[in-house]
C-alpha atoms as a PDB file:
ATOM      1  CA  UNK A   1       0.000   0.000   0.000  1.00  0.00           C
ATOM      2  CA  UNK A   2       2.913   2.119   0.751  1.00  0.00           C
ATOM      3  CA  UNK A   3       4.505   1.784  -2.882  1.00  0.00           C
ATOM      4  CA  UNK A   4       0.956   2.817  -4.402  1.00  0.00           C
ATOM      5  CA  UNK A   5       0.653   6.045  -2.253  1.00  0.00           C
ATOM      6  CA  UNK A   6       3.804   6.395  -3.675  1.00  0.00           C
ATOM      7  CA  UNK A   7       3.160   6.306  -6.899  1.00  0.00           C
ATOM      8  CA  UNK A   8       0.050   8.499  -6.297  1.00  0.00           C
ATOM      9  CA  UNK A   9       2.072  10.971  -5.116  1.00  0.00           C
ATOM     10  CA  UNK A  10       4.870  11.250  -7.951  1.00  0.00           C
ATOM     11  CA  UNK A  11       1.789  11.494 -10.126  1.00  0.00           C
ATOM     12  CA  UNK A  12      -0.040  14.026  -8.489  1.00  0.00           C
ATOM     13  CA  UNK A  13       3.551  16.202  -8.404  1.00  0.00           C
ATOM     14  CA  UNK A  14       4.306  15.485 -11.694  1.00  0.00           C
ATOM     15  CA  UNK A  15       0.744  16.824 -12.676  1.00  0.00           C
ATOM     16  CA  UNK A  16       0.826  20.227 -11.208  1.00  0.00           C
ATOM     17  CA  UNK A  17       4.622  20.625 -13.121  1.00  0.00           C
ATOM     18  CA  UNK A  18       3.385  19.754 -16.126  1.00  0.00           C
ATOM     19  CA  UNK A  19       0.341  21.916 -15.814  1.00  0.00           C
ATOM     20  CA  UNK A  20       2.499  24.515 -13.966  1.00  0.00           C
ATOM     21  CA  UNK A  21       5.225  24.869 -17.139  1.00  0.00           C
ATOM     22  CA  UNK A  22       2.152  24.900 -19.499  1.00  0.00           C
ATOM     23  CA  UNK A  23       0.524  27.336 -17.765  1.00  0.00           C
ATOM     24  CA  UNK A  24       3.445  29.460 -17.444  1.00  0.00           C
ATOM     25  CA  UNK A  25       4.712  28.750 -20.825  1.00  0.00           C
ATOM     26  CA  UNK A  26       0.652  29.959 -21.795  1.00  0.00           C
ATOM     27  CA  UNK A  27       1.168  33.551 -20.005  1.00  0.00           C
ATOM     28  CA  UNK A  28       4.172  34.560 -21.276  1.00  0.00           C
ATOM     29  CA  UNK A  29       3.255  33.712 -24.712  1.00  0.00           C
ATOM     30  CA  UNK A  30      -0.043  35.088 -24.551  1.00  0.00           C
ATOM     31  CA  UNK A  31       1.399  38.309 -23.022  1.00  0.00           C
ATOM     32  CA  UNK A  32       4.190  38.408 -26.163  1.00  0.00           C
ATOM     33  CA  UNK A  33       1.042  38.577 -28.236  1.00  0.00           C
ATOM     34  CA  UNK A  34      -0.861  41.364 -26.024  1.00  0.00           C
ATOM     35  CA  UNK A  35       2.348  43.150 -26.520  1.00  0.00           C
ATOM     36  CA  UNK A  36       2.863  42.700 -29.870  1.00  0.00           C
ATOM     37  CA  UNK A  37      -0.609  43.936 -30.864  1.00  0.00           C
ATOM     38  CA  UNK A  38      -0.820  47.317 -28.683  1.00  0.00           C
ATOM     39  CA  UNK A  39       2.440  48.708 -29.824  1.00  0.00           C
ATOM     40  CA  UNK A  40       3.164  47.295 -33.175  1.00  0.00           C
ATOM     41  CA  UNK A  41      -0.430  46.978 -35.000  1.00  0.00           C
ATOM     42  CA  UNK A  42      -1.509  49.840 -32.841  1.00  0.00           C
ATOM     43  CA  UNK A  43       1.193  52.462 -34.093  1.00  0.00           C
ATOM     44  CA  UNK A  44       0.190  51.460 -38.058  1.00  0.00           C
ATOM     45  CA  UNK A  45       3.709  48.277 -37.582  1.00  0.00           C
ATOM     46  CA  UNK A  46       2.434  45.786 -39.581  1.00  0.00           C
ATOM     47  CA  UNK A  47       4.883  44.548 -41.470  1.00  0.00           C
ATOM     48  CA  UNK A  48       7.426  43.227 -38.487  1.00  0.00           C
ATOM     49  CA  UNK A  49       8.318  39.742 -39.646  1.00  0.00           C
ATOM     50  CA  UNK A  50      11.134  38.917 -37.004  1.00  0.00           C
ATOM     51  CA  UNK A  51      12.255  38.982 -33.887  1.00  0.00           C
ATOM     52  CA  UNK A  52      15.054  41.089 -34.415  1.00  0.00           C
ATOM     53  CA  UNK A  53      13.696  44.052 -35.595  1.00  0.00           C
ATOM     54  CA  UNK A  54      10.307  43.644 -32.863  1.00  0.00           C
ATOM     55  CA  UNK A  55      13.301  43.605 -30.520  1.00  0.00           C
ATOM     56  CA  UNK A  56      14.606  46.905 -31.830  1.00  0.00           C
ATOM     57  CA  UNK A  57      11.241  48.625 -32.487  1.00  0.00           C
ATOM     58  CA  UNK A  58       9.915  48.136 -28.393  1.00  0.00           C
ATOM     59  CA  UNK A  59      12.164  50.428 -27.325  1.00  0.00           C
ATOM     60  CA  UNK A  60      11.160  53.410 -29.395  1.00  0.00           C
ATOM     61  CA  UNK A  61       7.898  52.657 -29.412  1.00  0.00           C
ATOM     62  CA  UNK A  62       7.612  51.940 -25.480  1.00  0.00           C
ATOM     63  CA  UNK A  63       9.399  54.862 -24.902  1.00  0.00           C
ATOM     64  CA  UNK A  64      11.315  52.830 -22.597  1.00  0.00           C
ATOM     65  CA  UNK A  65      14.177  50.647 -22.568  1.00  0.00           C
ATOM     66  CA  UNK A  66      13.461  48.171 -20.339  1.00  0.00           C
ATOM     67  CA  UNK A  67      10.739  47.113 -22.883  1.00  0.00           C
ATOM     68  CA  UNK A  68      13.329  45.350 -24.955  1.00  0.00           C
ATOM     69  CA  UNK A  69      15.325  43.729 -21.566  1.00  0.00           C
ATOM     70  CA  UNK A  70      11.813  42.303 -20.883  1.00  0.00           C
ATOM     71  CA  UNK A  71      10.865  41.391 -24.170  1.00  0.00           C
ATOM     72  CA  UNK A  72      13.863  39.048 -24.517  1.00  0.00           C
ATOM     73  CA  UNK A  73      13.989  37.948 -21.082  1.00  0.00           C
ATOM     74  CA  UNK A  74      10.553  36.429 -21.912  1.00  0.00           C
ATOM     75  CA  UNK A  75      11.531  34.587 -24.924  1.00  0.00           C
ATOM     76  CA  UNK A  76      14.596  33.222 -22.902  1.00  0.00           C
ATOM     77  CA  UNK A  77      11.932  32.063 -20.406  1.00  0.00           C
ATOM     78  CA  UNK A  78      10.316  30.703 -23.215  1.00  0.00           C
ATOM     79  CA  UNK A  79      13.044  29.009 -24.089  1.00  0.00           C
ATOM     80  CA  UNK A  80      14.011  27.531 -21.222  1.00  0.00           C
ATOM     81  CA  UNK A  81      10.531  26.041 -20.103  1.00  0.00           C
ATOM     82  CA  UNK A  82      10.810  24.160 -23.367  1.00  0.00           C
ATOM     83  CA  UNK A  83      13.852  22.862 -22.895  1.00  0.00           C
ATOM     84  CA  UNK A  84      13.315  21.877 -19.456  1.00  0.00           C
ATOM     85  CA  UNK A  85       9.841  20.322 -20.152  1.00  0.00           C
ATOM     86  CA  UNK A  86      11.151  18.383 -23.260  1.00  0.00           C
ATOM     87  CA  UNK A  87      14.164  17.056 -21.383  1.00  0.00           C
ATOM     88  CA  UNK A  88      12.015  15.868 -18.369  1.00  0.00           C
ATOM     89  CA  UNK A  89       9.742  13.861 -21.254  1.00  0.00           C
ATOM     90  CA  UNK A  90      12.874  12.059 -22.381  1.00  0.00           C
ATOM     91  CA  UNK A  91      14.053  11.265 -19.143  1.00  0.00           C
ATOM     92  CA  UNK A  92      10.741   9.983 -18.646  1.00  0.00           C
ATOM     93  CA  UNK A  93      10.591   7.874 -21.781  1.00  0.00           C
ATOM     94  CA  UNK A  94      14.338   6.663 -21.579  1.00  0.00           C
ATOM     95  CA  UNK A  95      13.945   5.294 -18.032  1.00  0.00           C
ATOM     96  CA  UNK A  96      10.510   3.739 -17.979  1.00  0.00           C
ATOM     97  CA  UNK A  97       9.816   2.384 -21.839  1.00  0.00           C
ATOM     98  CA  UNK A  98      13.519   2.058 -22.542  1.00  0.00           C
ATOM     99  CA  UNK A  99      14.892   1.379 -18.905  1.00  0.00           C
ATOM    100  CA  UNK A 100      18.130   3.370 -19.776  1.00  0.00           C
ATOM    101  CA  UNK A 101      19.666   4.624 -17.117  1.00  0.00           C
ATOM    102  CA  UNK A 102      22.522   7.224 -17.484  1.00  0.00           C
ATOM    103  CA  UNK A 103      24.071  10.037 -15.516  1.00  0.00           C
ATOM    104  CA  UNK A 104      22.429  13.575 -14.539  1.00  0.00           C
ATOM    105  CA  UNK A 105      26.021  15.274 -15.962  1.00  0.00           C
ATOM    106  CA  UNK A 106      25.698  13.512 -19.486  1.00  0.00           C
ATOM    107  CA  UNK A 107      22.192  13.188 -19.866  1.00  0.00           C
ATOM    108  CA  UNK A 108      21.985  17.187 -19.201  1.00  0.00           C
ATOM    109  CA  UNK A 109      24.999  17.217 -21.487  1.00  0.00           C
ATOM    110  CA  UNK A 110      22.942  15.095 -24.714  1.00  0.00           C
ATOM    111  CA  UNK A 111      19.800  16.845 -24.496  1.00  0.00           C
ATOM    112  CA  UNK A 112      21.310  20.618 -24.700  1.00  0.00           C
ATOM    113  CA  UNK A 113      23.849  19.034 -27.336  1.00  0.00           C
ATOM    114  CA  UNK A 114      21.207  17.707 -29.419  1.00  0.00           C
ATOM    115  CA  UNK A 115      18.682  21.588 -28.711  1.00  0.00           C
ATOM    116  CA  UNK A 116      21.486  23.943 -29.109  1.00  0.00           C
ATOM    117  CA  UNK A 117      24.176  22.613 -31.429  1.00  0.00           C
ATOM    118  CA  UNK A 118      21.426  22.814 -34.464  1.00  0.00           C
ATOM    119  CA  UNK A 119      20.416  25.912 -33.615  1.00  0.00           C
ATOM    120  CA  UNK A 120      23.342  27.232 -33.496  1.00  0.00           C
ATOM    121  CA  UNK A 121      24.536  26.203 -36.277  1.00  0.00           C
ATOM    122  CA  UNK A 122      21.319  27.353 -38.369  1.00  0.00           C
ATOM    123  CA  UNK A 123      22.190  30.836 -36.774  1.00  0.00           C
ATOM    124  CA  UNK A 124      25.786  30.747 -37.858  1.00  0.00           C
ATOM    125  CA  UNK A 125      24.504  29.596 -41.474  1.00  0.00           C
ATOM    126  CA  UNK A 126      21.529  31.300 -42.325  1.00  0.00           C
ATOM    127  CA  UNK A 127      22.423  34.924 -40.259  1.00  0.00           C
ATOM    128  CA  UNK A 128      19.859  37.185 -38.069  1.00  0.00           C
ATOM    129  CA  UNK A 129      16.994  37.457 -40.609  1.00  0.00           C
ATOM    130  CA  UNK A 130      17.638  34.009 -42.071  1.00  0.00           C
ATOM    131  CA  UNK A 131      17.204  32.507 -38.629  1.00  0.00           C
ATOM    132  CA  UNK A 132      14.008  33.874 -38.457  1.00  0.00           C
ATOM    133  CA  UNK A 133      12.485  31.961 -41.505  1.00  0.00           C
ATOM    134  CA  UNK A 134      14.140  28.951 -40.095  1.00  0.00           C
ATOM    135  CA  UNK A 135      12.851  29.581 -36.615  1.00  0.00           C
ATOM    136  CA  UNK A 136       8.837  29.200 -38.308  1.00  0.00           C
ATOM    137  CA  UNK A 137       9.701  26.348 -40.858  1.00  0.00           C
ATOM    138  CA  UNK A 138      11.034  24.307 -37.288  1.00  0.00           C
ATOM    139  CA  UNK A 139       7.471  25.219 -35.706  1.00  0.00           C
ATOM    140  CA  UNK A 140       5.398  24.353 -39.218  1.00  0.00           C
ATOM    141  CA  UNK A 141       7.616  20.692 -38.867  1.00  0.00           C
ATOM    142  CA  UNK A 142       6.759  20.681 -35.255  1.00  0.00           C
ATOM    143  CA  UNK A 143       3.134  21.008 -35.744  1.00  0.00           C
ATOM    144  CA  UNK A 144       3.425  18.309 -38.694  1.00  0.00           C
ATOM    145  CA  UNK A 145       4.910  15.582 -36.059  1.00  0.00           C
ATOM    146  CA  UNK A 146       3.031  16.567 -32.950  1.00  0.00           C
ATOM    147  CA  UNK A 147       0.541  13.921 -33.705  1.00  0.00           C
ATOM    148  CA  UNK A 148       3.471  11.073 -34.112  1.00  0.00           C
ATOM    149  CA  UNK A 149       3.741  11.906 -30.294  1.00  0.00           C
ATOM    150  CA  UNK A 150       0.239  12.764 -29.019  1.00  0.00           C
ATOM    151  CA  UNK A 151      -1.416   9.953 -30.681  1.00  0.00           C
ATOM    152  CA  UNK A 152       0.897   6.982 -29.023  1.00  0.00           C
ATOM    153  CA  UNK A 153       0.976   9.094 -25.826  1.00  0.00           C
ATOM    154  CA  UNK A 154      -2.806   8.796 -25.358  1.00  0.00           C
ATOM    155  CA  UNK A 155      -3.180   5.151 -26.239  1.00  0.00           C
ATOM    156  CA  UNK A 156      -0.642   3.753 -24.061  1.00  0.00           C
ATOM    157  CA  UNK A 157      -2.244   6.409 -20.728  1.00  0.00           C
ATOM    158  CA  UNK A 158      -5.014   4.417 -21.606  1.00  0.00           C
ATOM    159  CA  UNK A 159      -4.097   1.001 -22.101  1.00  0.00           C
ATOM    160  CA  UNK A 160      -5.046  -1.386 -19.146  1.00  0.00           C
ATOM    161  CA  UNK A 161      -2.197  -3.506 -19.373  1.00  0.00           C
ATOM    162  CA  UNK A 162       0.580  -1.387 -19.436  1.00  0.00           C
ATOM    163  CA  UNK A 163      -1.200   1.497 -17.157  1.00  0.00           C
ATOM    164  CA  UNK A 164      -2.927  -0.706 -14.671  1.00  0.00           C
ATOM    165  CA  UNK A 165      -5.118   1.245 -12.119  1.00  0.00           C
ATOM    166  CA  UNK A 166      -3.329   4.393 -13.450  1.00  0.00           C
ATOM    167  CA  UNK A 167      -4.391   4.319 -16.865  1.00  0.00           C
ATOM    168  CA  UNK A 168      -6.419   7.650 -18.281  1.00  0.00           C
ATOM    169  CA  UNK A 169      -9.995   6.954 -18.488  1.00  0.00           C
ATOM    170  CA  UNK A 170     -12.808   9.374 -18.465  1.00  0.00           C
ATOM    171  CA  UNK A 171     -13.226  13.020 -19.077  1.00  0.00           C
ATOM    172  CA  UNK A 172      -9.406  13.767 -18.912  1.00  0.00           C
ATOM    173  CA  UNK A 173      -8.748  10.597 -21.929  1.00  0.00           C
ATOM    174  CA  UNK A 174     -12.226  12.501 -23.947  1.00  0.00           C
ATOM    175  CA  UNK A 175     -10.496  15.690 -23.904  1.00  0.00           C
ATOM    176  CA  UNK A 176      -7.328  14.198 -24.609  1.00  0.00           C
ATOM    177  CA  UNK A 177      -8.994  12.581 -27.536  1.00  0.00           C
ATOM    178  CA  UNK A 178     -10.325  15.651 -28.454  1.00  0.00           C
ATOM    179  CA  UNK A 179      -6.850  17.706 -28.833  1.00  0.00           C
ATOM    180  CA  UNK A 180      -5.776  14.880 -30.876  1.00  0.00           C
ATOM    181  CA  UNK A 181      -8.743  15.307 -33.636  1.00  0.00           C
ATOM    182  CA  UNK A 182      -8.180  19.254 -33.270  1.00  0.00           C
ATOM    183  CA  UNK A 183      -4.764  18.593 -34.178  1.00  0.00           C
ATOM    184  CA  UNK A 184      -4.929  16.582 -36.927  1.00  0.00           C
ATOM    185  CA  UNK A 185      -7.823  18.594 -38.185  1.00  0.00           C
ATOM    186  CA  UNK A 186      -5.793  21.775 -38.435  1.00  0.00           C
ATOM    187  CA  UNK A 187      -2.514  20.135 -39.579  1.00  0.00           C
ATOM    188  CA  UNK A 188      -4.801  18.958 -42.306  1.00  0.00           C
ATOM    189  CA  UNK A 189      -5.626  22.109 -43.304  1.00  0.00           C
ATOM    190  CA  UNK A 190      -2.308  23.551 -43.200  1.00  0.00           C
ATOM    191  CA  UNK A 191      -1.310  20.409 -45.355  1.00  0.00           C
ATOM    192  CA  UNK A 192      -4.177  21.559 -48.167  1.00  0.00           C
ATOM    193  CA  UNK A 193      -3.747  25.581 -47.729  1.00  0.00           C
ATOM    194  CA  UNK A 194       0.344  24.745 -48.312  1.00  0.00           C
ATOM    195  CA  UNK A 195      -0.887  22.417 -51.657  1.00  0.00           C
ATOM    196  CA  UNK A 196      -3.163  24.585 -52.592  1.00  0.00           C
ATOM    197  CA  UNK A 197      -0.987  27.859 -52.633  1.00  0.00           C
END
């Protein structure tokens, strides 16, 4: 009984992470957004395509520079709650499904080899602008192979065997469902917009 309080436990914690990054990763984004609309579409900016120059235009606009400290402290937070939530998932997945087990130092070590050493070399190749471009065709492939993950991810939460008593059932494995068919819905329409252009 002990082992399965346990367990209930490390679930419930990992839970309000998970929903805690999300969440977090949800504010700053939709604040970016906020932002972006009041002082760029606002002051008659509609044609800022990158990062770069949204980066240089906050100060003037702002009337403040701070406003351009904040606005890329936020995408390096961001950043990091990616990186930090996508390295958890393949600890998870290398030490349960796999049972590989290797060091903090050199797991730490592969994941921000294999996140950073691309991007910085599509920085170093394409330049400031280029990386830009780059930066939306990663998020368009991203989108594409979200449901490679999603899909298995909600059939094994729910499968009996390998989940036992914690397997997803309910209203959390219909809503889960749910994402899934939204997701594949709109990549399919991204798919026929892309064909169709």
């Amino acid at each position: 009984m002990a082992r399965r309080h346990s367990l209930g436990e490390t679930l419930r914690g990992m839970n309000l992470d998970t929903f805690g990054s999300l969440g977090f990763a949800f504010l700053i984004n939709a604040a970016l957004l906020i932002l972006a609309a009041s002082a760029f579409h606002a002051n008659g900016f509609t044609d800022v395509e990158d990062l770069a120059d949204a980066h240089r235009l906050l100060a003037p606009l702002l009337h403040s520079d701070l406003a351009s400290v904040l606005f890329a402290v936020a995408l390096l937070a961001c950043g990091l709650n990616s990186t930090l939530t996508g390295t958890l998932a393949g600890q998870a997945v290398m030490e349960g499904f796999l049972a590989l087990r290797i060091s903090r130092m050199r797991r730490a070590l592969l994941t921000r080899a294999v996140a950073i050493v691309p991007a910085l070399a599509a920085v170093w190749a394409f330049g400031e602008h280029g990386s830009a471009s780059l930066l939306v065709a990663s998020q368009v492939v991203l989108s594409l192979t979200l449901p490679l993950a999603v899909v298995p991810l909600i059939m094994f939460g729910a499968d009996r065997k390998l989940m036992g008593a914690w397997r997803v059932r309910g209203a959390p494995l219909l809503l889960a469902a749910a994402s899934a068919v939204i997701i594949i819905l709109l990549n399919g329409a991204l798919l026929w917009q892309l064909a169709s252009a």
